[in-house]
C-alpha atoms as a PDB file:
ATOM      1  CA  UNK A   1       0.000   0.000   0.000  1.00  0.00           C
ATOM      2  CA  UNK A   2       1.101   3.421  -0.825  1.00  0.00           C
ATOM      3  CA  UNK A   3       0.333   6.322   0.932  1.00  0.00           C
ATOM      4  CA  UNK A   4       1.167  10.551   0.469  1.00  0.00           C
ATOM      5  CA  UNK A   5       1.162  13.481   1.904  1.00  0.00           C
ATOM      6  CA  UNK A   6       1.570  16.980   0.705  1.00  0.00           C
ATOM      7  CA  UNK A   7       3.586  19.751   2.127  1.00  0.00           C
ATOM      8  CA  UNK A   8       3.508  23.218   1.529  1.00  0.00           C
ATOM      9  CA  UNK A   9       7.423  24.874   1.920  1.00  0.00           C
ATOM     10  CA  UNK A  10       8.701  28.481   0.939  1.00  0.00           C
ATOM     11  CA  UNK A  11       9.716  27.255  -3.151  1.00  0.00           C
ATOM     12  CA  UNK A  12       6.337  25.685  -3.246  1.00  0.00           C
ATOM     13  CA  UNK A  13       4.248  22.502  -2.836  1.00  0.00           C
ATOM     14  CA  UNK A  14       5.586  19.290  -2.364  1.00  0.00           C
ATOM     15  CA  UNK A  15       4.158  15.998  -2.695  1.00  0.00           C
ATOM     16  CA  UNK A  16       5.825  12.667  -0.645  1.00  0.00           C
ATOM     17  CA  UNK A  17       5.346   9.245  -1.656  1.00  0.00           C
ATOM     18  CA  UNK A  18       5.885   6.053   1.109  1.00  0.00           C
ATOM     19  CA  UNK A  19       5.539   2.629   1.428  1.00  0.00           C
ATOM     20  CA  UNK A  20       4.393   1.453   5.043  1.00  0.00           C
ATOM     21  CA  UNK A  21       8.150   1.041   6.050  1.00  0.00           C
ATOM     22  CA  UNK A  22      10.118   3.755   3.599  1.00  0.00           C
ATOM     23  CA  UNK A  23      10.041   6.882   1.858  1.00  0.00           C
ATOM     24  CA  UNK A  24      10.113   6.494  -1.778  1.00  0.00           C
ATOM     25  CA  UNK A  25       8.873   9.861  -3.430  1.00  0.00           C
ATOM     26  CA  UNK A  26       9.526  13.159  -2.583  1.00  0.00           C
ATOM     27  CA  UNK A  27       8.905  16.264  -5.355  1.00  0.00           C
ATOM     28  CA  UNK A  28       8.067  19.658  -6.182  1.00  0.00           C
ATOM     29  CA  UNK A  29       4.824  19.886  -7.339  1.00  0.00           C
ATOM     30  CA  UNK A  30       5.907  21.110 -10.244  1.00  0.00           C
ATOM     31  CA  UNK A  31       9.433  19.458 -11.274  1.00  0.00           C
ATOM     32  CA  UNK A  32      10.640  17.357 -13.857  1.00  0.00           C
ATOM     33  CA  UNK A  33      10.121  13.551 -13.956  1.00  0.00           C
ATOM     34  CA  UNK A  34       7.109  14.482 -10.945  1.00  0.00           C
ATOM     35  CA  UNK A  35       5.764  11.176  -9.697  1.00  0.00           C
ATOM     36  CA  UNK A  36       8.646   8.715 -11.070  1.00  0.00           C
ATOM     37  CA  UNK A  37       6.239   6.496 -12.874  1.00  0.00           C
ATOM     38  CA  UNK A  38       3.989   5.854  -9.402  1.00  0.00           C
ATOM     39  CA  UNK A  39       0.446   6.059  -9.933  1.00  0.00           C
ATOM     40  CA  UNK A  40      -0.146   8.790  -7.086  1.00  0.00           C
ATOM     41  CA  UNK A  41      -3.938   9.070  -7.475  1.00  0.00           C
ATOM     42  CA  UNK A  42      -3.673   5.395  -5.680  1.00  0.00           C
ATOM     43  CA  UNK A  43      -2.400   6.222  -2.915  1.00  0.00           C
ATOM     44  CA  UNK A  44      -4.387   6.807   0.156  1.00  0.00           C
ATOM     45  CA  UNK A  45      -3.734  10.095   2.668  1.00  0.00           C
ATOM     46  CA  UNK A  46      -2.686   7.873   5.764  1.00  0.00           C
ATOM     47  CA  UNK A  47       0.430   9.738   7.872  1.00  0.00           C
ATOM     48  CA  UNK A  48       2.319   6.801   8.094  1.00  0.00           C
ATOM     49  CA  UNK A  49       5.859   6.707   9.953  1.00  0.00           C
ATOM     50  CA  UNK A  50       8.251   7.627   6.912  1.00  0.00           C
ATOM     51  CA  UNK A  51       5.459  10.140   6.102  1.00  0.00           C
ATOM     52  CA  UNK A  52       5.640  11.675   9.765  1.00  0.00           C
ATOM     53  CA  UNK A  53       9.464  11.622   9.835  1.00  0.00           C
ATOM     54  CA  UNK A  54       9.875  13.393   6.130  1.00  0.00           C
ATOM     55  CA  UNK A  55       7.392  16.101   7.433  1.00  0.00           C
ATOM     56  CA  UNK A  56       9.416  16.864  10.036  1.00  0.00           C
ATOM     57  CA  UNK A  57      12.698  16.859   8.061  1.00  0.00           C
ATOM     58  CA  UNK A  58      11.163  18.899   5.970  1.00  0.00           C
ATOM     59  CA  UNK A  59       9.994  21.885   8.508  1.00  0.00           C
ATOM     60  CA  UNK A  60      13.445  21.286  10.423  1.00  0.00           C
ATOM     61  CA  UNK A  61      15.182  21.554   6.783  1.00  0.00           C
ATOM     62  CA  UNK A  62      13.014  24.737   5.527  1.00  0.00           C
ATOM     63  CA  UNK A  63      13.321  26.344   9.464  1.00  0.00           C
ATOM     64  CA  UNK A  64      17.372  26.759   8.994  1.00  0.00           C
ATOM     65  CA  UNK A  65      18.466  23.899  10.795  1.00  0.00           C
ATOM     66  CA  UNK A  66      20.376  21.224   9.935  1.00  0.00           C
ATOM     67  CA  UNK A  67      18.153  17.685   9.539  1.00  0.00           C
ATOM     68  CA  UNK A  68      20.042  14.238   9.850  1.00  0.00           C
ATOM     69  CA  UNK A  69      20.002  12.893   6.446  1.00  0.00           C
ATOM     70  CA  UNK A  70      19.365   9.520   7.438  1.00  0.00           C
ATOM     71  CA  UNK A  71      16.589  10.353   9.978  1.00  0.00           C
ATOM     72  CA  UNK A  72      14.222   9.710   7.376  1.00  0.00           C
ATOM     73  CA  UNK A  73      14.490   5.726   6.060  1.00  0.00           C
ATOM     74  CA  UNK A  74      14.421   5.849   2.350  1.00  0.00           C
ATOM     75  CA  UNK A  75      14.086   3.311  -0.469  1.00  0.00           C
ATOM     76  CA  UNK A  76      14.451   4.700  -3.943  1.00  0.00           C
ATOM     77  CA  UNK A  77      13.330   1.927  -6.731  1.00  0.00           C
ATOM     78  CA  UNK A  78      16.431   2.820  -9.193  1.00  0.00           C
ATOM     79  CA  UNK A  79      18.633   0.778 -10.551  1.00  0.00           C
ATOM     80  CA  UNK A  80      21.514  -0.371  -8.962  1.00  0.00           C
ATOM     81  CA  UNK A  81      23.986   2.561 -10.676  1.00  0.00           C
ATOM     82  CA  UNK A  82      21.702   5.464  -9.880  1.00  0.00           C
ATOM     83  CA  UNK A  83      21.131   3.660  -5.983  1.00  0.00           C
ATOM     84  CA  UNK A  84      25.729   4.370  -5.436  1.00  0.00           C
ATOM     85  CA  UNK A  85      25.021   7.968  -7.115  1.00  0.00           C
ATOM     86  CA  UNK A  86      22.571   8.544  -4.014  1.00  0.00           C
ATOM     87  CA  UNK A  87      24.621   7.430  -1.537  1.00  0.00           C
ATOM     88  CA  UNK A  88      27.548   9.395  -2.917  1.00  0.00           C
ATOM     89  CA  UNK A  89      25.489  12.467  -2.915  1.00  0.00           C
ATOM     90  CA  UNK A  90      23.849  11.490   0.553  1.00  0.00           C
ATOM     91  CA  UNK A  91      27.677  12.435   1.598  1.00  0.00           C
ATOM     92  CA  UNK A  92      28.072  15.745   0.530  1.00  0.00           C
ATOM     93  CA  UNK A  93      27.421  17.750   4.029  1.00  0.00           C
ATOM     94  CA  UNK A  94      24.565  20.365   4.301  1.00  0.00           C
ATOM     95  CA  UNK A  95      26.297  23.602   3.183  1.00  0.00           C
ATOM     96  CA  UNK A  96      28.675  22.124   0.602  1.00  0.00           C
ATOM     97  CA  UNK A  97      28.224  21.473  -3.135  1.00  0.00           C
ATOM     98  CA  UNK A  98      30.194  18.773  -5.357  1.00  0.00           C
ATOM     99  CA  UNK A  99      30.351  18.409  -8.741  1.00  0.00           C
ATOM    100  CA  UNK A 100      29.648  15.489 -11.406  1.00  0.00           C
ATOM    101  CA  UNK A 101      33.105  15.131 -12.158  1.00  0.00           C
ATOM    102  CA  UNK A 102      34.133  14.346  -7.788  1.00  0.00           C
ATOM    103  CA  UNK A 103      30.782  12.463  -8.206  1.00  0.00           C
ATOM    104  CA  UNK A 104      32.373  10.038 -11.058  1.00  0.00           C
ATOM    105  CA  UNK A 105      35.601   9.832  -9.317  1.00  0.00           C
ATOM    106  CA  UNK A 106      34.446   8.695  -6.466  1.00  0.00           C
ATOM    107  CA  UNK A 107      32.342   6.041  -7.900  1.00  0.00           C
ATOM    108  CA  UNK A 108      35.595   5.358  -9.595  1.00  0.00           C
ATOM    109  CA  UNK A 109      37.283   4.493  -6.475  1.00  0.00           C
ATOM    110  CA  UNK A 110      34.820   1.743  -6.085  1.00  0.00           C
ATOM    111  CA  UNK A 111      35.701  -0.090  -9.488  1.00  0.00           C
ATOM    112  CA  UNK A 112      38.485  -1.620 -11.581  1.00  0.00           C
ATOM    113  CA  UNK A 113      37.495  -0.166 -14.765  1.00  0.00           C
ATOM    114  CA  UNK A 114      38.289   3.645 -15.147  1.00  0.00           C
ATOM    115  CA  UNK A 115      35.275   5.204 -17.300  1.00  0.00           C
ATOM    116  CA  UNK A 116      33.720   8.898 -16.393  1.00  0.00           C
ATOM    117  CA  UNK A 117      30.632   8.777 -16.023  1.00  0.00           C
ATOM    118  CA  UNK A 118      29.965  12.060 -15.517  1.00  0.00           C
ATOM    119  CA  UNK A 119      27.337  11.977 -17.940  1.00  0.00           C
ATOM    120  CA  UNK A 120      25.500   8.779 -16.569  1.00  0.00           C
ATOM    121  CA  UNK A 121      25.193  10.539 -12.967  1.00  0.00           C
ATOM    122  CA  UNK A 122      23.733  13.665 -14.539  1.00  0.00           C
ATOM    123  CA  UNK A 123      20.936  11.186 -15.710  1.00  0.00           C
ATOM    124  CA  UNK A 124      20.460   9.964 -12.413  1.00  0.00           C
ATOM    125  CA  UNK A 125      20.610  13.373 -10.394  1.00  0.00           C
ATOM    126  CA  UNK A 126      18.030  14.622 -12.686  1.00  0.00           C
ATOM    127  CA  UNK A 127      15.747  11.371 -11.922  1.00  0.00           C
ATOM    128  CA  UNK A 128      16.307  11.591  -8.637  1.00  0.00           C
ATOM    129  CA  UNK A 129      12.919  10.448  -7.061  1.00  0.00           C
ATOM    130  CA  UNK A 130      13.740  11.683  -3.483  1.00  0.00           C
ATOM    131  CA  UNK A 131      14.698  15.097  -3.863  1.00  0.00           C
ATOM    132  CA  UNK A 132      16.184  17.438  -0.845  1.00  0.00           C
ATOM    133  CA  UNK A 133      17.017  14.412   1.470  1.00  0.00           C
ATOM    134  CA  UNK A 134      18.879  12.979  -1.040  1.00  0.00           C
ATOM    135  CA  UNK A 135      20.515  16.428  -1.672  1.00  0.00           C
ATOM    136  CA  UNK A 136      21.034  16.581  -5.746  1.00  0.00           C
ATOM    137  CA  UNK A 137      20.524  19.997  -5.761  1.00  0.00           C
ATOM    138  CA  UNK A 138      23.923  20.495  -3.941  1.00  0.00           C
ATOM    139  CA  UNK A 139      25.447  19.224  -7.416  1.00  0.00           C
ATOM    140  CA  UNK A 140      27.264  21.850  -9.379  1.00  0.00           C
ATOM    141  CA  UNK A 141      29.030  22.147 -12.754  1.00  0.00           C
ATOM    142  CA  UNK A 142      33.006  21.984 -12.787  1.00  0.00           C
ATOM    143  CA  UNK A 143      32.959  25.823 -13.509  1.00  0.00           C
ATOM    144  CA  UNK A 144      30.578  26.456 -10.531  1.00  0.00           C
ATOM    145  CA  UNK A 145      27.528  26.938 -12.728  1.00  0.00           C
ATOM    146  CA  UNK A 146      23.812  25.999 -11.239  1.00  0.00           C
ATOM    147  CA  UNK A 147      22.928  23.257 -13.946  1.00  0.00           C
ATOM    148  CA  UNK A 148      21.049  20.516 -13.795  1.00  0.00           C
ATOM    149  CA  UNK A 149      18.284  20.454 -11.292  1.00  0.00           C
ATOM    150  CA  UNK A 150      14.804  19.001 -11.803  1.00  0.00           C
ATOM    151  CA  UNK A 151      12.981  21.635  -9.675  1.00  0.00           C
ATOM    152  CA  UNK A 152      14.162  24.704 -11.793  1.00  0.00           C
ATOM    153  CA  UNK A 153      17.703  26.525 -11.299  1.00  0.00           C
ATOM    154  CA  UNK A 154      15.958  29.459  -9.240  1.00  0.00           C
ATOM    155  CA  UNK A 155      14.787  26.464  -6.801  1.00  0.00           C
ATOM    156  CA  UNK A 156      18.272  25.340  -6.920  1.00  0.00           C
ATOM    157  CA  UNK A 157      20.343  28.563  -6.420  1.00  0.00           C
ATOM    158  CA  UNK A 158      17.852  29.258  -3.290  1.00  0.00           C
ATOM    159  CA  UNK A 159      18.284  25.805  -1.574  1.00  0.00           C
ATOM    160  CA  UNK A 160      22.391  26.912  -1.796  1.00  0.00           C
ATOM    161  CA  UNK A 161      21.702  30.299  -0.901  1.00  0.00           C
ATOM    162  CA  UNK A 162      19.699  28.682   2.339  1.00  0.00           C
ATOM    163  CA  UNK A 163      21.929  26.678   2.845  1.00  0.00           C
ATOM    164  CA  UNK A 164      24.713  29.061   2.448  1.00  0.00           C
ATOM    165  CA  UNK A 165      26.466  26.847   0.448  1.00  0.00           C
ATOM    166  CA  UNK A 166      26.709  29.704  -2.974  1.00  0.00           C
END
């Protein structure tokens, strides 16, 4: 069963997806790749735990503070490539930024075969289905340009700004 909930923050609405046990969805109203293929209108209202714990994330995140990324228990369905691009990006601290290039070299560090895939995590930051928590908007360009962020750039440059992290 699949349940939501909708919160309303300063860059506007946001919808959250969960199972009974994890969070799987959460978007901007508005943002590319909204929804990640779940069939939302199917899920029923119920605050269930991840639901209750990614509400408060959320008003500790959009209050200044500082949430614990891994207060919330998340389960993105991705593949298993786009599932070591989250946990990369799940360690770039609040208030820093990284770019796709570190991104790829650290996933580099994990294999034998040397390839940059620079290119293959920008697919995956822009699909990511849990935005915020797992923080892709902290993901620059090697030139420190704002690119790539489902939500819009001016979402983007004012999660940094918050953040302090531009």
């Amino acid at each position: 069963m699949l349940h939501k909930a909708t919160y309303q923050s300063p860059l506007g609405e946001m919808i959250l997806l969960s199972s009974d046990q994890y969070l799987l969805g959460l978007w901007f109203n508005d943002q590319k790749f909204f929804g990640a293929n779940y069939q939302l209108e199917q899920a029923d209202e119920k605050i269930v735990r991840p639901l209750k714990l990614t509400l408060q994330w959320l008003t500790e995140y959009f209050s200044g503070q500082q949430p614990d990324p891994f207060a919330v228990p998340i389960k993105p369905e991705v593949t298993l490539f786009r599932e070591q691009v989250f946990q990369e990006l799940q360690k770039v601290p609040y208030g820093q930024t990284t770019t796709y290039k570190e991104l790829s070299d650290q996933l580099q560090k994990q294999e034998s075969k040397k390839i940059n895939k620079a290119r293959a995590i920008g697919g995956a930051v822009g699909h990511n289905p849990i935005t915020l928590i797992i923080p892709c908007h902290r993901v620059i360009g090697q030139d420190g340009s704002l690119i790539g962020y489902a939500g819009g750039i001016e979402r983007k440059q004012a999660l940094l700004q918050m953040e302090q992290a531009l």
